[in-house]
Protein backbone atom coordinates (compact mmCIF):
# COMPACT_ATOMS: atom_id res chain seq x y z
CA UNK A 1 0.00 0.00 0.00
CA UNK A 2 1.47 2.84 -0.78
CA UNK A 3 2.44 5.54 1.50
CA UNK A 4 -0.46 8.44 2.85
CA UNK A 5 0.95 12.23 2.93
CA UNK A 6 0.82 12.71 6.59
CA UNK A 7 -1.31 16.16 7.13
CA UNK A 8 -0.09 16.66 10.23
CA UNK A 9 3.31 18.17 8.68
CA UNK A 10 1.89 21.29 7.27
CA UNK A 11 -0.05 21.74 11.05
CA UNK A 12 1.69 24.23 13.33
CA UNK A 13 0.88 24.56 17.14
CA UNK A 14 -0.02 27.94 16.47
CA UNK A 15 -3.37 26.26 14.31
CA UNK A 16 -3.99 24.07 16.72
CA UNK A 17 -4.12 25.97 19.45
CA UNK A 18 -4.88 29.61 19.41
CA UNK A 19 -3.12 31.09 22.40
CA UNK A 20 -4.53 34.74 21.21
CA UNK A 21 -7.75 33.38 22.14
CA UNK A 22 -7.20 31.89 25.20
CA UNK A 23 -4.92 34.32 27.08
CA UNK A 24 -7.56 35.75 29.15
CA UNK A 25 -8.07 32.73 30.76
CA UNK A 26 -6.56 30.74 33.70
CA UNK A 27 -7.30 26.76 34.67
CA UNK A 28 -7.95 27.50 38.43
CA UNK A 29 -5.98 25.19 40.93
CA UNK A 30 -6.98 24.48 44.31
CA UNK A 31 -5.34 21.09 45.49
CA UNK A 32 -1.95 21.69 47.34
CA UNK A 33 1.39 22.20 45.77
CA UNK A 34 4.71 21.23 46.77
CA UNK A 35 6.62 23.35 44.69
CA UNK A 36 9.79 25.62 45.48
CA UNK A 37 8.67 29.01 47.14
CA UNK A 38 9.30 31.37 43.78
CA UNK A 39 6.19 30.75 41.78
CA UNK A 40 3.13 32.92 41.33
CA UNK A 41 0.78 30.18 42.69
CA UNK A 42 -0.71 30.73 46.41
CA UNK A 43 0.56 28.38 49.07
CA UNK A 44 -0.21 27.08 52.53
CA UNK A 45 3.00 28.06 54.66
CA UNK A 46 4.74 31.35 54.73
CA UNK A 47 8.48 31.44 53.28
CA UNK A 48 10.91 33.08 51.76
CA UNK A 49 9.86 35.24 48.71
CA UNK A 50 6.31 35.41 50.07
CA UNK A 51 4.32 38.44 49.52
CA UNK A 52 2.94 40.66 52.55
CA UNK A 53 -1.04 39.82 53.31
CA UNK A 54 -2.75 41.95 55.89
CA UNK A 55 -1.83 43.28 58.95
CA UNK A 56 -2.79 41.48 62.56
CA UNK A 57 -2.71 42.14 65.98
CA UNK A 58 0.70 40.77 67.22
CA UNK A 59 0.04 37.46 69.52
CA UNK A 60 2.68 36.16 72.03
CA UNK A 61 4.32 33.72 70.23
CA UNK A 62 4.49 35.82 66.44
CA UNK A 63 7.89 36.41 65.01
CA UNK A 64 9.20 39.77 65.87
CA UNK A 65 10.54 39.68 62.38
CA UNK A 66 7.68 40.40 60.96
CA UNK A 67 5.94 43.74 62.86
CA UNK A 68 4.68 45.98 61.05
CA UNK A 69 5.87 49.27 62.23
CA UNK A 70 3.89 51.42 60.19
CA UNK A 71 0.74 49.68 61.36
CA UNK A 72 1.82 49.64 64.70
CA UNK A 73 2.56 53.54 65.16
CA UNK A 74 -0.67 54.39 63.23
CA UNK A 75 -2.43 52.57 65.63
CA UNK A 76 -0.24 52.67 68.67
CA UNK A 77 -1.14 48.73 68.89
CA UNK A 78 2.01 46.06 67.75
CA UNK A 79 1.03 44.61 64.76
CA UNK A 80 2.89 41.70 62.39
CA UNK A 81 2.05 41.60 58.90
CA UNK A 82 0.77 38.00 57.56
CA UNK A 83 2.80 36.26 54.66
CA UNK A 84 1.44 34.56 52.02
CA UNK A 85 3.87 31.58 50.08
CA UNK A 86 4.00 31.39 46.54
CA UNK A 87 4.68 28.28 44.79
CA UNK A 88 5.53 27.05 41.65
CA UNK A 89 2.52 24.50 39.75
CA UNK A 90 4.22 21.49 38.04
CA UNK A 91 1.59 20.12 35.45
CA UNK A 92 2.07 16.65 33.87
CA UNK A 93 0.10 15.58 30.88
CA UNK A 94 -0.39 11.67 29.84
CA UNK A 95 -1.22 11.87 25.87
CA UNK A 96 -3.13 8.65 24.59
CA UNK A 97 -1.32 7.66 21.22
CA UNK A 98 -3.01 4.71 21.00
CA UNK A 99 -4.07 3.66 17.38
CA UNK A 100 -7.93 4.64 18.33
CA UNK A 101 -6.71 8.01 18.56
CA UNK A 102 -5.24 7.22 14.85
CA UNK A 103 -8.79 8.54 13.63
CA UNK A 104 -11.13 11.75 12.67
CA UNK A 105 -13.75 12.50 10.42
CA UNK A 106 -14.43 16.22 10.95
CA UNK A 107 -11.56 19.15 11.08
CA UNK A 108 -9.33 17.55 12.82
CA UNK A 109 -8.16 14.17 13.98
CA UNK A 110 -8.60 13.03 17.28
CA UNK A 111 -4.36 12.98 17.50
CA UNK A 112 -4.21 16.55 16.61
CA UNK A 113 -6.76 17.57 18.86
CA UNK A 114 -5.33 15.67 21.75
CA UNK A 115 -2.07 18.04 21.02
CA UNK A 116 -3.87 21.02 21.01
CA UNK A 117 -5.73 20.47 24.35
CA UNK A 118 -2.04 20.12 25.76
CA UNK A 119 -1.30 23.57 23.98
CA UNK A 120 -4.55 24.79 25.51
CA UNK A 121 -3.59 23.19 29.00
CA UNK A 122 -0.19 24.34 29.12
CA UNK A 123 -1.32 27.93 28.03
CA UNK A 124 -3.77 28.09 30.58
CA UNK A 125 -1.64 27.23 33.54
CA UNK A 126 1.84 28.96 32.31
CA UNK A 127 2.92 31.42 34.98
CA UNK A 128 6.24 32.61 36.35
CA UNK A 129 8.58 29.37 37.54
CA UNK A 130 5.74 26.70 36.49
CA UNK A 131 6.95 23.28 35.10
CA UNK A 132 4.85 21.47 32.33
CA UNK A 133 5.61 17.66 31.72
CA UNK A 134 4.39 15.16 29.41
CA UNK A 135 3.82 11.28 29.09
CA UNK A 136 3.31 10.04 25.77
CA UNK A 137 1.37 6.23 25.89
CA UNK A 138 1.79 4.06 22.71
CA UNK A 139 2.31 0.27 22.43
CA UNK A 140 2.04 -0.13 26.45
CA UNK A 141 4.71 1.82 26.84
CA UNK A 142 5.56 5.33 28.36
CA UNK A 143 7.78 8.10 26.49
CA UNK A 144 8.50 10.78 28.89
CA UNK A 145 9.08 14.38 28.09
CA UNK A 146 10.79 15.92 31.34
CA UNK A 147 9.30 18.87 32.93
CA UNK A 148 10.81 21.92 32.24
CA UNK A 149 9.38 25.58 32.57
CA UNK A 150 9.09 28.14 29.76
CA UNK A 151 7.60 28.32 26.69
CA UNK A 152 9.98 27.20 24.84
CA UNK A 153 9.60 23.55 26.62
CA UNK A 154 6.24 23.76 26.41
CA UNK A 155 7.27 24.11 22.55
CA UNK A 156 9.09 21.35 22.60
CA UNK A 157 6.97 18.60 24.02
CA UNK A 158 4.21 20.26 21.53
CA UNK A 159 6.57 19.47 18.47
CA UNK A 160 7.07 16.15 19.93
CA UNK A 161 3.80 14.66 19.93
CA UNK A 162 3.08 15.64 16.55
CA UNK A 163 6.10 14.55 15.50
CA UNK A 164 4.84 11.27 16.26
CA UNK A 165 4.21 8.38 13.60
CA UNK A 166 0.81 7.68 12.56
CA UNK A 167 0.12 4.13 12.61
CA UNK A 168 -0.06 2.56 9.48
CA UNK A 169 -2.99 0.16 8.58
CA UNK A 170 -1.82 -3.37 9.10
CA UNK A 171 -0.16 -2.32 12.53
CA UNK A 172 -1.91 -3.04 16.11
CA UNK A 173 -0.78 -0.61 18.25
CA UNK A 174 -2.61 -1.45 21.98
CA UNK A 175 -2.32 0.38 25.02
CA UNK A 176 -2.71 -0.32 28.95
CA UNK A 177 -4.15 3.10 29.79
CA UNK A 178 -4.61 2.06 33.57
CA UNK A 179 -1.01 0.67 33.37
CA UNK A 180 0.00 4.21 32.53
CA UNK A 181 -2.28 6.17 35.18
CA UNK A 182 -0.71 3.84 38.01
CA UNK A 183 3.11 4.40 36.37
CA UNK A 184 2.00 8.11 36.87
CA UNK A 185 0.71 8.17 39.72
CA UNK A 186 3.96 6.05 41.43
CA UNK A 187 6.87 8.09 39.89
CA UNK A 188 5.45 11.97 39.40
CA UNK A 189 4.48 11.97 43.76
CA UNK A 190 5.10 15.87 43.49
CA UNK A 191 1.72 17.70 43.62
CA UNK A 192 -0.15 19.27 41.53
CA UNK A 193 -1.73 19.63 38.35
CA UNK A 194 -2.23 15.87 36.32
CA UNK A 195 -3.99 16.46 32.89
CA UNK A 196 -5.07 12.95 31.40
CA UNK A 197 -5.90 13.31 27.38
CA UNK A 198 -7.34 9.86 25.78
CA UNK A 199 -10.99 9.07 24.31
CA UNK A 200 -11.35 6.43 27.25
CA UNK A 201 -11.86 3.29 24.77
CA UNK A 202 -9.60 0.43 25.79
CA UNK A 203 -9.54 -2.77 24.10
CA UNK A 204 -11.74 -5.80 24.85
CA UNK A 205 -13.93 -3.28 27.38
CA UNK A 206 -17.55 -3.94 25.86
CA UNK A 207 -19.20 -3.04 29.19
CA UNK A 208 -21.82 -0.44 29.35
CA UNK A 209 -23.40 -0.50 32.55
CA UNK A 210 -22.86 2.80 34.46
CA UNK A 211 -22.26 1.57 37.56
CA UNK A 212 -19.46 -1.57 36.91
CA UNK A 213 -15.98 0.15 36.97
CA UNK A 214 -13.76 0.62 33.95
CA UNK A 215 -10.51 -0.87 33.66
CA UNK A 216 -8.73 2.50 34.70
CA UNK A 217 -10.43 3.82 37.16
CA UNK A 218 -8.97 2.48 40.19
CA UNK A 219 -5.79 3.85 38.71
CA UNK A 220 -7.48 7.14 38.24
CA UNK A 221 -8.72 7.45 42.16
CA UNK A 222 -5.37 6.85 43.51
CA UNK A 223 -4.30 9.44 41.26
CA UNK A 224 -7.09 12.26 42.12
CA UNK A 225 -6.26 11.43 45.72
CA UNK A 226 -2.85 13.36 45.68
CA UNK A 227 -3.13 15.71 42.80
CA UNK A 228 -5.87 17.50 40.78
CA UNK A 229 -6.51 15.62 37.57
CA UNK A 230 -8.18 16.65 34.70
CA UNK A 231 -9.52 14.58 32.05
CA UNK A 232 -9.64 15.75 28.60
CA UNK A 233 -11.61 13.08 26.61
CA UNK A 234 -11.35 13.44 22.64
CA UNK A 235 -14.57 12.23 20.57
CA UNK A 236 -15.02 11.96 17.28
CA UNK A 237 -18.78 12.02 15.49
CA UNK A 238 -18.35 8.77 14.15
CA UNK A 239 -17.73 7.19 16.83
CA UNK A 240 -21.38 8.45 18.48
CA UNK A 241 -23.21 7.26 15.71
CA UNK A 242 -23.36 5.17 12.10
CA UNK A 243 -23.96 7.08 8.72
CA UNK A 244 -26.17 4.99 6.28
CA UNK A 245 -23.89 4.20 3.98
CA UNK A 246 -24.37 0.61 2.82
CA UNK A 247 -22.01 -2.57 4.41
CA UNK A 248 -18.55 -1.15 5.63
CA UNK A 249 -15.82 -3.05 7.46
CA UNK A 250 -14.77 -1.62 10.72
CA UNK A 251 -11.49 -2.55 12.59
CA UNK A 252 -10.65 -2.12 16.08
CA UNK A 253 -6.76 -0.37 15.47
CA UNK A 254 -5.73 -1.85 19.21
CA UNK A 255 -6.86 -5.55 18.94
CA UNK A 256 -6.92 -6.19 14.99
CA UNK A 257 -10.11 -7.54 15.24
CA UNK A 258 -12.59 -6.59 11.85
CA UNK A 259 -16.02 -6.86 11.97
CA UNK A 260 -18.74 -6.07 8.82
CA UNK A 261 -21.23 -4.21 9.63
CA UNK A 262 -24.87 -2.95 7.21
CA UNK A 263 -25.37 0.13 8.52
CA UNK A 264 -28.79 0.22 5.99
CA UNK A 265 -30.48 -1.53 8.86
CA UNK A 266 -31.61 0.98 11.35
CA UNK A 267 -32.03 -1.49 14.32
CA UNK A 268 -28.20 -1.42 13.48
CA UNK A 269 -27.82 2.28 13.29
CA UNK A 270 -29.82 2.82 16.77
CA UNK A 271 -27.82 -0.31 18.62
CA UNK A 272 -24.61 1.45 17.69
CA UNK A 273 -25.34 4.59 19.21
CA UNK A 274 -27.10 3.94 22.18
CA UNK A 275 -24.01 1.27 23.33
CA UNK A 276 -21.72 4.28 22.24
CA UNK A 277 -23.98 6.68 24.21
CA UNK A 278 -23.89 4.38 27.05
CA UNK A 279 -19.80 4.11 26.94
CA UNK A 280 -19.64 7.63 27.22
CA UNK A 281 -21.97 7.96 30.11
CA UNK A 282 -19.93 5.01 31.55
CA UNK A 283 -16.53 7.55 31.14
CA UNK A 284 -18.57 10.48 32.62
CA UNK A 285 -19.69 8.45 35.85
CA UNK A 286 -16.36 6.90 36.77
CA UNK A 287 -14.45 10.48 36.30
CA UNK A 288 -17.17 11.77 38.61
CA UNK A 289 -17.04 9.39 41.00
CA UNK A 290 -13.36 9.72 41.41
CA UNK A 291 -13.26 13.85 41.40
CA UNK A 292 -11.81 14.59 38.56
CA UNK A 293 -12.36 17.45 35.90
CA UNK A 294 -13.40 16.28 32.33
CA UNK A 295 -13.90 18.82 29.55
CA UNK A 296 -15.32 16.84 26.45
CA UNK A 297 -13.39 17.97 22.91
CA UNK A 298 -14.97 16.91 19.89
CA UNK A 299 -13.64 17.21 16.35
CA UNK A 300 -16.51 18.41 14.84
CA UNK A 301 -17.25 21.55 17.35
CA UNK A 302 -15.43 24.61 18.21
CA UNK A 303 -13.05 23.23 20.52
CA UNK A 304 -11.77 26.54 21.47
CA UNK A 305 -15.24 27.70 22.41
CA UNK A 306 -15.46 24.31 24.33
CA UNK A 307 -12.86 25.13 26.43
CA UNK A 308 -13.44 28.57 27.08
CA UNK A 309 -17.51 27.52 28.46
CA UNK A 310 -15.03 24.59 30.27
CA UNK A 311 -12.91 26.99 32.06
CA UNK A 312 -15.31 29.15 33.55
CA UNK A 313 -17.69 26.84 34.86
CA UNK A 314 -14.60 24.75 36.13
CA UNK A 315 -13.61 28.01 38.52
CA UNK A 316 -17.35 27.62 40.13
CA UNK A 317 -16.88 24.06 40.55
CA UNK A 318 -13.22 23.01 41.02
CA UNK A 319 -12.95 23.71 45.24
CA UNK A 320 -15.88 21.14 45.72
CA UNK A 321 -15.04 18.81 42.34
CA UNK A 322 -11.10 18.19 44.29
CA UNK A 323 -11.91 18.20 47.87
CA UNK A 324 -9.58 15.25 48.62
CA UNK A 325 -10.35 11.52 50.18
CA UNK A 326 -10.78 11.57 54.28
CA UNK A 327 -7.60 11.51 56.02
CA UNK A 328 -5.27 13.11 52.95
CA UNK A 329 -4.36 16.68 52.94
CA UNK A 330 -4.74 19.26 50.71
């Protein structure tokens, strides 16, 4: 079979994500970090190259070090001025290059909009001394990008996921997605922010039922129980729902297995997209259940828009979406 131009090569980062359009906004972070005290994130415990918060009555016990003698001789009362740490935010993303993500139908394929949601995330959380990381899952096994901050890295691990082969069409590529969330979860311990982009559909998982676990979400919990995830998951319109277009073969790109299918019938058509209906609410339950965002990017919509409705409904929700397990701290 002859070799397919690969479209990705004429797609810069700059098309797939936008940053003109999203640098108003700002993913909103409430779990606790562990970073070095020189970010521009709000910590827990006062340090060095904190900035001042209000001024307090001084209480035996206060360090002396900190009166605030302009306070104090306004109001002939001592008074300490309260610190406030800042801390760096180290974000790692896990990128699903599994050979289901080999696929689109619409503007873009579900690969290039899996890199642009790690533009979008990295944008979104980029301030002074932050750290962005990536994991890139293919074949059951982890590539890691180290995290570095700047732009320029951010560049980098950008350039390296679509830089990445596209599988071709007699190659299985499978993938352990739970296998990768538990890797994750074991070597990156530093807190913070954990950004998980996949479309959720793991090989020889048929179940629909709402309420049975999927293979990864155990992995997920213990995850969500020490950082703040969120889950990006990437859809394609096909994948919802058949088109009537006579008998087509369909293959499953992580197991090799091919199955015919007439989508003329319409029993057919309607079976197909109330299992695929149900296998999304399946995805939407466990992430729930487990606390973690999930912002739904689909490549026939306006992903950008999307993300933007996303963001600001996530600010509303995020302090009561993380509140962490009983008995871990935030």
């Amino acid at each position: 079979m002859p070799n397919r131009p690969d479209p990705r090569a004429a797609m810069t980062i700059s098309q797939l994500a936008p940053e003109r359009a999203l640098r108003r906004l700002e993913l909103t972070v409430v779990r606790r970090l562990e970073g070095y005290l020189h970010g521009e994130h709000l910590g827990l415990l006062p340090g060095p190259g904190t900035e001042l918060a209000e001024a307090r009555e001084y209480q035996v016990g206060d360090d002396v070090r900190r009166m605030d003698w302009a306070v104090t001789a306004r109001t002939t009362v001592p008074h300490v001025r309260d610190l406030i740490a800042d801390r760096e935010l180290e974000t790692w993303a896990l990128v699903d290059l599994s050979g289901s993500m080999d696929f689109g139908t619409s503007t873009l394929e579900k690969r290039e909009l899996a890199v642009a949601a790690v533009a979008t995330v990295g944008f979104l959380t980029h301030r002074l001394g932050d750290r962005f990381g990536g994991l890139m899952l293919r074949d059951s096994a982890l590539r890691r990008w180290p995290a570095r901050s700047g732009r320029l890295a951010l560049y980098g691990l950008l350039r390296a996921l679509l830089a990445e082969q596209v599988a071709t069409d007699d190659e299985v590529h499978r993938s352990d997605l739970a296998a990768a969330l538990e890797s994750m979860a074991r070597t990156q311990r530093k807190r913070g922010l954990r950004v998980i982009v996949s479309d959720f559909l793991t090989p020889h998982d048929g179940e629909i039922a709402t309420q049975i676990e999927p293979s990864w979400e155990r992995a997920m919990r213990k995850l969500t129980a020490q950082h703040q995830v969120l889950a990006v998951e990437i859809v394609d319109p096909r994948e919802l729902e058949l088109p009537n277009i006579g008998v087509v073969t369909i293959g499953d790109p992580e197991t090799g297995e091919v199955r015919e299918i007439d989508t003329r019938r319409r029993r057919v058509r309607e079976a197909f997209a109330t299992a695929a209906l149900a296998q999304r609410e399946r995805t939407r339950a466990a992430l729930r259940r487990v606390g973690a965002g999930h912002l739904v990017l689909r490549t026939d919509r306006d992903w950008v828009a999307d993300t933007v409705r996303f963001t600001l409904a996530y600010r509303r929700i995020a302090p009561r979406l993380h509140q962490p397990p009983k008995g871990v701290a935030r």
